[in-house]
C-alpha atoms as a PDB file:
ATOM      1  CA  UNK A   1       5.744  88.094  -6.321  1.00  0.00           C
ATOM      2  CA  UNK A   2       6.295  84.362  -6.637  1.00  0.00           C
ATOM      3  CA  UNK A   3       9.635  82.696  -5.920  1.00  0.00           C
ATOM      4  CA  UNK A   4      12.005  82.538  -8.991  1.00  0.00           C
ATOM      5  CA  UNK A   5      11.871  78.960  -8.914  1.00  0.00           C
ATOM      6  CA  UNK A   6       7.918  78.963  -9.314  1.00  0.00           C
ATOM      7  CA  UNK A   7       8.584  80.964 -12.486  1.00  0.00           C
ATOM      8  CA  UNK A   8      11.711  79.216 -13.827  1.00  0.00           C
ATOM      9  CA  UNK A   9       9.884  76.111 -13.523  1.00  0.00           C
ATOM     10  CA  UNK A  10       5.854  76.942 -14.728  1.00  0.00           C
ATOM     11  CA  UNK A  11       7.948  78.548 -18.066  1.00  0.00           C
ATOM     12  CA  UNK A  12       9.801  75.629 -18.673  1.00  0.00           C
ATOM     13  CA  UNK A  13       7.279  72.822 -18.251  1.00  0.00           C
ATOM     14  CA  UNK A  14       5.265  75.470 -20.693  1.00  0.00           C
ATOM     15  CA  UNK A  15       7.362  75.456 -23.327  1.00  0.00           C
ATOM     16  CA  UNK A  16       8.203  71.544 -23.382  1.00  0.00           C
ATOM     17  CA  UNK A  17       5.059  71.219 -23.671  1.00  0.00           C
ATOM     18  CA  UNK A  18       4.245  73.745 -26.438  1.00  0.00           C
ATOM     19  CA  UNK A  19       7.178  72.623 -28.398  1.00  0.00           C
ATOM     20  CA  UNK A  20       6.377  68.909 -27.573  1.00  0.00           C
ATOM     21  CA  UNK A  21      10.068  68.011 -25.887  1.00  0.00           C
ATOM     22  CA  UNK A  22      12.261  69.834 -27.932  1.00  0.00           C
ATOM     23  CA  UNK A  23      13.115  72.563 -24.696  1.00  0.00           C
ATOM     24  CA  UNK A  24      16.411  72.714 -22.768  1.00  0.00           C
ATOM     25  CA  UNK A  25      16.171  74.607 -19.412  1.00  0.00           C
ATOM     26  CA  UNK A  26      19.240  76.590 -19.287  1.00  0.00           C
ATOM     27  CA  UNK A  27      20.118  78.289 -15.920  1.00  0.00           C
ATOM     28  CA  UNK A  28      23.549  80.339 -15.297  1.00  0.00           C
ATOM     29  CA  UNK A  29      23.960  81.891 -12.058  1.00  0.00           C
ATOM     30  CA  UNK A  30      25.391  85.003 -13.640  1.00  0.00           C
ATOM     31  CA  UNK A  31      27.176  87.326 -11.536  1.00  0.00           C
ATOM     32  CA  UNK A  32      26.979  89.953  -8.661  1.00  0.00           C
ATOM     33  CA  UNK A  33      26.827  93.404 -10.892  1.00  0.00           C
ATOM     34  CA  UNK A  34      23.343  91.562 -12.969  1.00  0.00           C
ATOM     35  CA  UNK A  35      21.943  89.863  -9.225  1.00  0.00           C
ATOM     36  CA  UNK A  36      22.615  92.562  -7.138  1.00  0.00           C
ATOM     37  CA  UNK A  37      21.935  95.807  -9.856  1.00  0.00           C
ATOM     38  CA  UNK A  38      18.981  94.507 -11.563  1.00  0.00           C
ATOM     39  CA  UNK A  39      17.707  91.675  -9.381  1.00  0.00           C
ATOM     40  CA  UNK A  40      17.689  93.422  -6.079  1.00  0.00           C
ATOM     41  CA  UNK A  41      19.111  90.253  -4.613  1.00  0.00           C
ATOM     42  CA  UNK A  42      21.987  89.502  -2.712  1.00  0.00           C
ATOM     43  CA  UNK A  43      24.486  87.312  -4.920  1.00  0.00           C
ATOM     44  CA  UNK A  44      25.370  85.414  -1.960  1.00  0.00           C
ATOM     45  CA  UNK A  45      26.187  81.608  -1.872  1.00  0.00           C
ATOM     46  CA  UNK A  46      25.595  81.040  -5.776  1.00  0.00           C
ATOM     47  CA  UNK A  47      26.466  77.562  -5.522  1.00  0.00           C
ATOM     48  CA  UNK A  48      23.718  76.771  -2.864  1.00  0.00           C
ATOM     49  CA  UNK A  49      21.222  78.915  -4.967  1.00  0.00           C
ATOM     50  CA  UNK A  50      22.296  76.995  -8.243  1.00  0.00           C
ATOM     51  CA  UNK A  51      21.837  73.781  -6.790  1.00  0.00           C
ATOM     52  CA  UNK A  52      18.577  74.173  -4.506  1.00  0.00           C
ATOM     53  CA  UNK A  53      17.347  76.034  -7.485  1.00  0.00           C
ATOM     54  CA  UNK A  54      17.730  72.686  -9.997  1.00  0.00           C
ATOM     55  CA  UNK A  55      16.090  69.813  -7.217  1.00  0.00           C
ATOM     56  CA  UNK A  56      12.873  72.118  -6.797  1.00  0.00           C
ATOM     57  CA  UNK A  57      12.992  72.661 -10.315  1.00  0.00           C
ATOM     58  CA  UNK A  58      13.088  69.113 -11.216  1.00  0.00           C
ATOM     59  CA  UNK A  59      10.499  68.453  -8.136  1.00  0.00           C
ATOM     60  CA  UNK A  60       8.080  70.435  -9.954  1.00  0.00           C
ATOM     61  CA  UNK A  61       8.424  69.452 -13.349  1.00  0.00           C
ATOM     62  CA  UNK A  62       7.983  65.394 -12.263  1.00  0.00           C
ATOM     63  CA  UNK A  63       4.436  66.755 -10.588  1.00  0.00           C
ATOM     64  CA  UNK A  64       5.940  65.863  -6.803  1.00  0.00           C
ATOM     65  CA  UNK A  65       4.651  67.205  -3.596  1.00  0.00           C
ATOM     66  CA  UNK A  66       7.233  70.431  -3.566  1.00  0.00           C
ATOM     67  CA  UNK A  67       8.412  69.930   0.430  1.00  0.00           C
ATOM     68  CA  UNK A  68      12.237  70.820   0.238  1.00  0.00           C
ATOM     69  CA  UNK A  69      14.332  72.243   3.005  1.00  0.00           C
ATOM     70  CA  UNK A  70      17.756  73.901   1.868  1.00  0.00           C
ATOM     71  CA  UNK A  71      19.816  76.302   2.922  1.00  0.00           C
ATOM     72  CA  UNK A  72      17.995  78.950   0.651  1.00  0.00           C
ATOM     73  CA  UNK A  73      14.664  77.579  -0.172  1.00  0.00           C
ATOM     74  CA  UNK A  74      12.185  76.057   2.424  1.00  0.00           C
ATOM     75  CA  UNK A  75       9.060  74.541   0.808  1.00  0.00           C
ATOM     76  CA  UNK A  76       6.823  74.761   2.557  1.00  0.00           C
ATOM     77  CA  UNK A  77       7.484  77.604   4.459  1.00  0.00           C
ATOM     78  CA  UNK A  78       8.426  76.822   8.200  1.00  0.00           C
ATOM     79  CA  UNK A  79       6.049  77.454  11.111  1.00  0.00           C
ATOM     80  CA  UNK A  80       3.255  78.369   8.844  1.00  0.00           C
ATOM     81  CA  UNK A  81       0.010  77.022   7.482  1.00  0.00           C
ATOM     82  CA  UNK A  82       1.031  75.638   4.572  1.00  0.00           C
ATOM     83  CA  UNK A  83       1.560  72.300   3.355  1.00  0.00           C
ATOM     84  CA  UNK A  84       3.571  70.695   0.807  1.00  0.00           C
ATOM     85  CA  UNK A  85       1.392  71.297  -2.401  1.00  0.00           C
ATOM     86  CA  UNK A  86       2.146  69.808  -6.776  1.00  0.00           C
ATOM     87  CA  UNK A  87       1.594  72.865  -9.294  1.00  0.00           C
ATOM     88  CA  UNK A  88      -1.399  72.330 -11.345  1.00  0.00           C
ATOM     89  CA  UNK A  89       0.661  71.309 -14.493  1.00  0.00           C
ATOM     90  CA  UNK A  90       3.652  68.514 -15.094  1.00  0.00           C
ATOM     91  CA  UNK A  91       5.560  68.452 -17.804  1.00  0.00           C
ATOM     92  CA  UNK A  92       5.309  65.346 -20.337  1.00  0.00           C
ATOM     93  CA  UNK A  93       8.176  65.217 -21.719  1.00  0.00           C
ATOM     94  CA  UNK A  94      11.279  65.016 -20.124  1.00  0.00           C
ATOM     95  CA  UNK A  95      12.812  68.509 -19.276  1.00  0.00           C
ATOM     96  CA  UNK A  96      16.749  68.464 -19.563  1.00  0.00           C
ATOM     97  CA  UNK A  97      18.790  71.082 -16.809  1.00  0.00           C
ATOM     98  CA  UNK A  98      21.674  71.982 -19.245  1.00  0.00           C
ATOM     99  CA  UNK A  99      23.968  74.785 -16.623  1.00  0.00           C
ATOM    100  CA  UNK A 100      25.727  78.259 -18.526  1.00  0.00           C
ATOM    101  CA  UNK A 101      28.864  77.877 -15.998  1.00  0.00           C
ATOM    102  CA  UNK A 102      32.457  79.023 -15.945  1.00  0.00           C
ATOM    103  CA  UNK A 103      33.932  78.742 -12.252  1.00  0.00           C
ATOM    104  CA  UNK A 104      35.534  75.766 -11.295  1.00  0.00           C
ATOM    105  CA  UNK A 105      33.204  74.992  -8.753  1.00  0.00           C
ATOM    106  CA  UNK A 106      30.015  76.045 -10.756  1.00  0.00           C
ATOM    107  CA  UNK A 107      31.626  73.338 -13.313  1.00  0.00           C
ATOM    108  CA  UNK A 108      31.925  70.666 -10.690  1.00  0.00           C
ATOM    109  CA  UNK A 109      28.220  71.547  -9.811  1.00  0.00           C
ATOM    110  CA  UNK A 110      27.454  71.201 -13.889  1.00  0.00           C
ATOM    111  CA  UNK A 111      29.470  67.467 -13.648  1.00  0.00           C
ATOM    112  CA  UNK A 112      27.449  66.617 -10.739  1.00  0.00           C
ATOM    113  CA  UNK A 113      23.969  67.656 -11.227  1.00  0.00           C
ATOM    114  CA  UNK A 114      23.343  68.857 -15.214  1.00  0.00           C
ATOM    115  CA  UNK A 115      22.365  67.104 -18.350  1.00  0.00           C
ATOM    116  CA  UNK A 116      24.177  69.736 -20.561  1.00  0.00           C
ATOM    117  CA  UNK A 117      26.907  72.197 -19.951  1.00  0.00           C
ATOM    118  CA  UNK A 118      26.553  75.486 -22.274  1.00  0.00           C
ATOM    119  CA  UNK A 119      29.995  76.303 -22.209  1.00  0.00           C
ATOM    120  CA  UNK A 120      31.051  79.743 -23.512  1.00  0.00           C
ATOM    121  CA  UNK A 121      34.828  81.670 -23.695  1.00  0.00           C
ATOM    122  CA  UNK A 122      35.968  78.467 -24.703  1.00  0.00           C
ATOM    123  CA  UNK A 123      39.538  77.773 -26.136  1.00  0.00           C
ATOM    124  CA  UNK A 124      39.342  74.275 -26.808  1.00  0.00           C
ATOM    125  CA  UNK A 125      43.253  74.106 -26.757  1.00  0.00           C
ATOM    126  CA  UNK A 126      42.803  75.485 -23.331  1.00  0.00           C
ATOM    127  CA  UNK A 127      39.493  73.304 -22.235  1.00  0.00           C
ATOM    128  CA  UNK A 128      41.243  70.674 -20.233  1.00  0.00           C
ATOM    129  CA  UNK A 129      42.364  72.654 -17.243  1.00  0.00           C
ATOM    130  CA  UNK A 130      39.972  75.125 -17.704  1.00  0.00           C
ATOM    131  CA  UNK A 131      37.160  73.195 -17.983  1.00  0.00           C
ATOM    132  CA  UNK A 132      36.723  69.802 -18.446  1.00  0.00           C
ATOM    133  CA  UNK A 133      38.746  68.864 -15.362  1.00  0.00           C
ATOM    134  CA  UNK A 134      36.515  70.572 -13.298  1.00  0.00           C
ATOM    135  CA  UNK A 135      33.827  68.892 -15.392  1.00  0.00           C
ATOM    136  CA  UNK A 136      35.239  65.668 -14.953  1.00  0.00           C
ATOM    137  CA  UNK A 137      35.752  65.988 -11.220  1.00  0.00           C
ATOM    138  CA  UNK A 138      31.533  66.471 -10.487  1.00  0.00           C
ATOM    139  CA  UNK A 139      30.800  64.442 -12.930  1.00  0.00           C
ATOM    140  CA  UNK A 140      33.028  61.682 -11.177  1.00  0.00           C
ATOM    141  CA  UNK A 141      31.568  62.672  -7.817  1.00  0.00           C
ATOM    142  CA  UNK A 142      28.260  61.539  -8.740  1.00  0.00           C
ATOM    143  CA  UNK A 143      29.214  58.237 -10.406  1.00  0.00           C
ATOM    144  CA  UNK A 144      29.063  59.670 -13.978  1.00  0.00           C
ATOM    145  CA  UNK A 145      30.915  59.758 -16.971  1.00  0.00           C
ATOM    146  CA  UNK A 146      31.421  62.187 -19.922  1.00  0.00           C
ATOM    147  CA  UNK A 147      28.651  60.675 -21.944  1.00  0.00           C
ATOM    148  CA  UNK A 148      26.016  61.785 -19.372  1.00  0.00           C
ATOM    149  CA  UNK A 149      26.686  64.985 -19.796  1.00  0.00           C
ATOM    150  CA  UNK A 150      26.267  66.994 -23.324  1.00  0.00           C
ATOM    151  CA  UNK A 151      29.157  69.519 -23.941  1.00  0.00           C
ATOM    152  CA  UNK A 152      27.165  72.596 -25.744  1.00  0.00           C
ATOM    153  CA  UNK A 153      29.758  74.478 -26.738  1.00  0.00           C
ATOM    154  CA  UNK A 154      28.453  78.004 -28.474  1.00  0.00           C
ATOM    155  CA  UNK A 155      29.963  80.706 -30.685  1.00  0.00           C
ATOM    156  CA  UNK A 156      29.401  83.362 -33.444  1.00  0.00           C
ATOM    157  CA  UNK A 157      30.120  81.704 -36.937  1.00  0.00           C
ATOM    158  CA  UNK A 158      30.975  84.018 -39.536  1.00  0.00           C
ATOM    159  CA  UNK A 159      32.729  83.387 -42.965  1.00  0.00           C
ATOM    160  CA  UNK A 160      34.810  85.730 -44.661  1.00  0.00           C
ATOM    161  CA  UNK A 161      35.652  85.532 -48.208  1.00  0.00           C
ATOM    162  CA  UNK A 162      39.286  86.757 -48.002  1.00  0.00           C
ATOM    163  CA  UNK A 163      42.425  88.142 -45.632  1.00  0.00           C
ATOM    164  CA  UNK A 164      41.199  91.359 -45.612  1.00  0.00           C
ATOM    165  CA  UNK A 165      37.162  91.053 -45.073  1.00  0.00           C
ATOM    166  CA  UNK A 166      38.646  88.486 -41.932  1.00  0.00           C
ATOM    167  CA  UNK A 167      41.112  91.428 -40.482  1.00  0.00           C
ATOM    168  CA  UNK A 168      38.141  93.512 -40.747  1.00  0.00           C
ATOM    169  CA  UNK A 169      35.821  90.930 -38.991  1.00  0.00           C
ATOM    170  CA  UNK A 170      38.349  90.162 -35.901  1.00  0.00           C
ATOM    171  CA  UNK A 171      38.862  94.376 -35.762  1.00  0.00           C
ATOM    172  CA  UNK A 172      35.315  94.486 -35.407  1.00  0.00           C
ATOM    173  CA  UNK A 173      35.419  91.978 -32.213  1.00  0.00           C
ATOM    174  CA  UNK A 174      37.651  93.232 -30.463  1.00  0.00           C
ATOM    175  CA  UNK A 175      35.709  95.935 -28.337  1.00  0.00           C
ATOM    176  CA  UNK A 176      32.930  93.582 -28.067  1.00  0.00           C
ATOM    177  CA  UNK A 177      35.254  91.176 -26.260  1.00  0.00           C
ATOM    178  CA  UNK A 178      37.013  93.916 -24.068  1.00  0.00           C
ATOM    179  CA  UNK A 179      33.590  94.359 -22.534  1.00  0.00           C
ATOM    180  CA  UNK A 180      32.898  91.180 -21.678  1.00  0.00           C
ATOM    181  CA  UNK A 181      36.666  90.979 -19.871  1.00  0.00           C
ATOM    182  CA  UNK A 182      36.296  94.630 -18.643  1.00  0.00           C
ATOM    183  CA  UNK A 183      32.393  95.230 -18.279  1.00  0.00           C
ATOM    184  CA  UNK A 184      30.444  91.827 -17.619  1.00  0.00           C
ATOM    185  CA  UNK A 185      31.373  92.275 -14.097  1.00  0.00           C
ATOM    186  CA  UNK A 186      32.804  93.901 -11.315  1.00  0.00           C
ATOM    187  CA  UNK A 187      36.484  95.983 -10.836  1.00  0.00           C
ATOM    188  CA  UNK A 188      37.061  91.996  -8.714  1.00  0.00           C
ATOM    189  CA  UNK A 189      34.345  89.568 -10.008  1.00  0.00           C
ATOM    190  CA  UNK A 190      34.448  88.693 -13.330  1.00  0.00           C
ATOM    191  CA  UNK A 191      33.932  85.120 -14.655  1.00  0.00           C
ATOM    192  CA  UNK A 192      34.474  85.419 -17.879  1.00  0.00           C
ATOM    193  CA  UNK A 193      38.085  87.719 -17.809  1.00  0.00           C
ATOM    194  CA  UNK A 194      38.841  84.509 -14.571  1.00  0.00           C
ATOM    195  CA  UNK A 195      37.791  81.750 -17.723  1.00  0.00           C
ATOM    196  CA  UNK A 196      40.250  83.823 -20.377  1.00  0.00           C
ATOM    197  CA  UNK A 197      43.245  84.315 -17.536  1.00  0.00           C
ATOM    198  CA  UNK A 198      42.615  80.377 -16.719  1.00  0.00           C
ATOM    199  CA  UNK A 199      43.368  79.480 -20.660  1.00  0.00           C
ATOM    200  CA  UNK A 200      46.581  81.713 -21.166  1.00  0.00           C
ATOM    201  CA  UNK A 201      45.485  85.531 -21.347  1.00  0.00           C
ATOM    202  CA  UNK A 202      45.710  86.483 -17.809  1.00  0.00           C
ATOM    203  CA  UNK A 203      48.194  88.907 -17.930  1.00  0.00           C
ATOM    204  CA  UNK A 204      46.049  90.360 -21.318  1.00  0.00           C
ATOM    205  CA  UNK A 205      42.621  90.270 -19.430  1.00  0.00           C
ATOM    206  CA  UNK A 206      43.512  92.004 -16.013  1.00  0.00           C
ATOM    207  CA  UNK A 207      45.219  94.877 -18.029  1.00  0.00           C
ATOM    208  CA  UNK A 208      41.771  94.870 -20.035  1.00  0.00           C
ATOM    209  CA  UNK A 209      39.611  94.912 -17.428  1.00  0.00           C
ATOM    210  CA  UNK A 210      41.542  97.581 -15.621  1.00  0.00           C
ATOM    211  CA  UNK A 211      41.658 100.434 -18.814  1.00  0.00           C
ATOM    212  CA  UNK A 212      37.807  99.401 -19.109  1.00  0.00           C
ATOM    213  CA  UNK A 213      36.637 100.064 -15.380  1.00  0.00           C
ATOM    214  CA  UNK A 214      38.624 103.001 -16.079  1.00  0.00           C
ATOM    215  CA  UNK A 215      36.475 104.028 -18.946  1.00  0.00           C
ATOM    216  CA  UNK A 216      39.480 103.941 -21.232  1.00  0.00           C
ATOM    217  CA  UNK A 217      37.374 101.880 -24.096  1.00  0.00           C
ATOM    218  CA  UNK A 218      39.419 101.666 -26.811  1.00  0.00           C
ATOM    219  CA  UNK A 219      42.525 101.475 -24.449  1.00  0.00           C
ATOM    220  CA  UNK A 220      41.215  98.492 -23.592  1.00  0.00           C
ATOM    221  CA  UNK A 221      40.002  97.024 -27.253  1.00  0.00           C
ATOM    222  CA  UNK A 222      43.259  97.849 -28.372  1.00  0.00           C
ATOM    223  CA  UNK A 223      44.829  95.183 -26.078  1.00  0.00           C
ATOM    224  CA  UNK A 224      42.832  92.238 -27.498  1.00  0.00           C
ATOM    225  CA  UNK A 225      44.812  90.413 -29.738  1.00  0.00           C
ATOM    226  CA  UNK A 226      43.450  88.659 -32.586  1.00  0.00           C
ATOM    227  CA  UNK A 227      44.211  85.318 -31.925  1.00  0.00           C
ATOM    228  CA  UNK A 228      41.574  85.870 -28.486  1.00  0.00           C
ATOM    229  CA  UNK A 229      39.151  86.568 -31.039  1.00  0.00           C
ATOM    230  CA  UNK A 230      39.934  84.003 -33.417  1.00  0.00           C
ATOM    231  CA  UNK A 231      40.572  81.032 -30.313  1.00  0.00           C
ATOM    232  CA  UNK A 232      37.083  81.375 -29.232  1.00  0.00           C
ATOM    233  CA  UNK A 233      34.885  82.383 -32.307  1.00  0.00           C
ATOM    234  CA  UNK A 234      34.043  80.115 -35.716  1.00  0.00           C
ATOM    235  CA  UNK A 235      35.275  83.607 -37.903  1.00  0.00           C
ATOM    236  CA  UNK A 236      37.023  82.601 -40.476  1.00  0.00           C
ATOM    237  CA  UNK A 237      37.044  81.310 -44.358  1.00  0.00           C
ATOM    238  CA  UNK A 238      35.178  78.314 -44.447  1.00  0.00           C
ATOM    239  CA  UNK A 239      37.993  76.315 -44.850  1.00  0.00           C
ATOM    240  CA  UNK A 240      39.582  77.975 -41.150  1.00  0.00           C
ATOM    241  CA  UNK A 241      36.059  77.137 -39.745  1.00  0.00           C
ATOM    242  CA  UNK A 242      35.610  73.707 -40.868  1.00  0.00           C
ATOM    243  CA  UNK A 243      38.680  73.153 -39.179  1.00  0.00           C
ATOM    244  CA  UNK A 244      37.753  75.040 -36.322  1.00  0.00           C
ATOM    245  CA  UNK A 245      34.852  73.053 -35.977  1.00  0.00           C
ATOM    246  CA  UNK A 246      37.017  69.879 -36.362  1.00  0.00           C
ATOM    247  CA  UNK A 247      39.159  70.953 -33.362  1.00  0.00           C
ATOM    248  CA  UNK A 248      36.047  71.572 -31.190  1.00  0.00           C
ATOM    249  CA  UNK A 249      34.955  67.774 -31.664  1.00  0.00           C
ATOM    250  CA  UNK A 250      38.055  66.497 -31.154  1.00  0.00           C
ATOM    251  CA  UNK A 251      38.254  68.269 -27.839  1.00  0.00           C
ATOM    252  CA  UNK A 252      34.891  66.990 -26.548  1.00  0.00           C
ATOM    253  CA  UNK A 253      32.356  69.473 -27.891  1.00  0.00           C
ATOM    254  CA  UNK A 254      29.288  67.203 -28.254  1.00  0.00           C
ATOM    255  CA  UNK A 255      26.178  70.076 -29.344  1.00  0.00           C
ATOM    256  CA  UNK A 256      27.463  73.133 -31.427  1.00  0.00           C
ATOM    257  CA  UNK A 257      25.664  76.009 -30.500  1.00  0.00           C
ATOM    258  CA  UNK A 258      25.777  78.584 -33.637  1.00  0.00           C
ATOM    259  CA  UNK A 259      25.081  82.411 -32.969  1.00  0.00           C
ATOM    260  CA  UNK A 260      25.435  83.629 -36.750  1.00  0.00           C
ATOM    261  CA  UNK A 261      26.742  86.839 -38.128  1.00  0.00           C
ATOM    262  CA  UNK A 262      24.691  89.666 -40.641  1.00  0.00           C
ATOM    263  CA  UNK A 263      22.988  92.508 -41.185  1.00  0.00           C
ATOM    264  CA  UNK A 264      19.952  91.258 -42.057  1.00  0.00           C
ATOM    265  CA  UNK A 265      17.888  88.037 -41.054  1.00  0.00           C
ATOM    266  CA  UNK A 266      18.064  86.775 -44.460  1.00  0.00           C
ATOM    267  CA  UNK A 267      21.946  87.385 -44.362  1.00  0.00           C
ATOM    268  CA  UNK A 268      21.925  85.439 -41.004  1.00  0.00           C
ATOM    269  CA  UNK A 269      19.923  82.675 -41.925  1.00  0.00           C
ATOM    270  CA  UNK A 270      22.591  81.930 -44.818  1.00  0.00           C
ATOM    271  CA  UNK A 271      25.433  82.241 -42.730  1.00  0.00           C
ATOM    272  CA  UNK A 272      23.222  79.392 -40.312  1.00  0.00           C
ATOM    273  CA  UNK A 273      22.737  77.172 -43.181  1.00  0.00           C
ATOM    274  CA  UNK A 274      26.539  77.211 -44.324  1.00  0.00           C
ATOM    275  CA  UNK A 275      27.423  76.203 -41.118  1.00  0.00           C
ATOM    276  CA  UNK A 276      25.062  74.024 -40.443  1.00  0.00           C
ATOM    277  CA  UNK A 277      26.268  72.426 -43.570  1.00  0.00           C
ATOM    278  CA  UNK A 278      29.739  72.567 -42.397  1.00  0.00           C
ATOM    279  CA  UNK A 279      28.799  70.845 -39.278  1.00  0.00           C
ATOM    280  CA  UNK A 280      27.271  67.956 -40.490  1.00  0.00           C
ATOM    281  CA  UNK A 281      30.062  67.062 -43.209  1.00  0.00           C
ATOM    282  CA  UNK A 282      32.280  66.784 -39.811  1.00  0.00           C
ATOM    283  CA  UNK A 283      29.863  64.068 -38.720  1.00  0.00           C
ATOM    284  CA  UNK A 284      29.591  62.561 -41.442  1.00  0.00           C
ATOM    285  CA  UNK A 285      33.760  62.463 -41.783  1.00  0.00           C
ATOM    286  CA  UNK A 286      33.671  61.036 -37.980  1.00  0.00           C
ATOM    287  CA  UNK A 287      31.033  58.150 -39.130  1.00  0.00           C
ATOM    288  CA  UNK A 288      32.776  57.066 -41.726  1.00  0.00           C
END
């Protein structure tokens, strides 16, 4: 079996090319219960891993020599017959590393290394200590600034047309984010309940997580309050998510990544195209 590397990076100089510059490599180190259960792999030294992982990556993609030696990777491999060696393909267009992080250091990694940050759980009232310092602080390490690196913020837009179809919507959320505080992770590794306890909810997400691991489901949906649901979602009437959408800019989002609601894919794509709609009069207002 190749080295996940070889694959990340044959893949993404693929689909550049097939899509003629329009792809984004986005990497997220995940977490122990995904590496360790499904991978096989130890999640050991995720940092080192993220970071090695990016260079050889980037090596690969500019059609260089692959010799790297890191703490995890060693290209060629040592006291062996083999010799630094290019993959047969380069890419063409340039291939942008945009990092899914939410630890502080993973975000000074993002700062240092990344084009893009794909920021998720995000509380833009909340972002500054949460996020962007840590942001800030790699980005600052490497002689950057905020405009080198594109703030992809993403969430699931959904309009309701009144009070009551909303209370219905944020009901409907709440179990859905109980599992990623109590499930998406370990009983004492979980990023995203750390990212929600680092923006206000920590005494709301440990008490989540714990009546989850515990299997007590609805125990634990019960706890999420709606103003969780409605900090880090665009659900709303269109009027609450225009001015959701308004607060996100305002607090640095730079790329709005839209994951819309429906039953069906026709349903969807509307929900897209009122949003999309909704995002561009918010440019527009800012160019004026």
């Amino acid at each position: 079996m190749p080295p996940k590397w070889l694959a990340i990076a044959r893949a993404a100089i693929t689909l550049s090319q097939l899509s003629q510059g329009r792809f984004l490599l986005g990497l997220g180190p995940s977490g122990p219960q995904v590496i360790e259960g499904l991978h096989g792999v130890p999640f050991a030294r995720p940092l080192t891993r993220m970071r090695e992982t990016v260079e050889i990556v980037r090596q690969a993609a500019a059609g260089e020599k692959l010799s790297y030696d890191g703490r995890e990777f060693q290209i060629p491999l040592p006291g062996g017959d083999g010799k630094p060696m290019r993959l047969s393909m380069r890419a063409e267009y340039d291939l942008p590393v945009y990092l899914a992080t939410l630890s502080p250091k993973m975000l000074h990694l993002t700062g240092e290394i990344a084009d893009g940050w794909l920021g998720t759980s995000f509380v833009p009232e909340g972002a500054k200590e949460a996020y962007f310092d840590h942001l800030d602080q790699g980005l600052a390490a490497a002689g950057r600034t905020r405009s080198d690196l594109d703030i992809c913020q993403g969430a699931e837009v959904a309009f309701a047309d009144d009070e009551d179809v909303l209370r219905e919507m944020v009901a409907g959320r709440k179990k859905e984010l109980a599992f990623s505080l109590g499930g998406m992770g370990s009983a004492t590794t979980n990023f995203y309940n750390n990212a929600y306890s680092r923006q206000g909810w920590a005494e709301v997400a440990a008490e989540v997580r714990t009546r989850w691991q515990a299997g007590d489901r609805d125990g634990a949906a019960d706890l999420v309050t709606d103003e969780m649901v409605l900090a880090t979602t665009l659900i709303g009437t269109e009027d609450m998510v225009r001015e959701r959408l308004r607060v996100w800019r305002e607090a640095g989002v730079d790329t709005v990544r839209l994951y819309p609601a429906g039953e069906t894919l026709d349903a969807r794509l509307v929900t897209l195209g009122r949003a999309i709609d909704l995002v561009r009069d918010i440019e527009d207002e800012a160019g004026r």
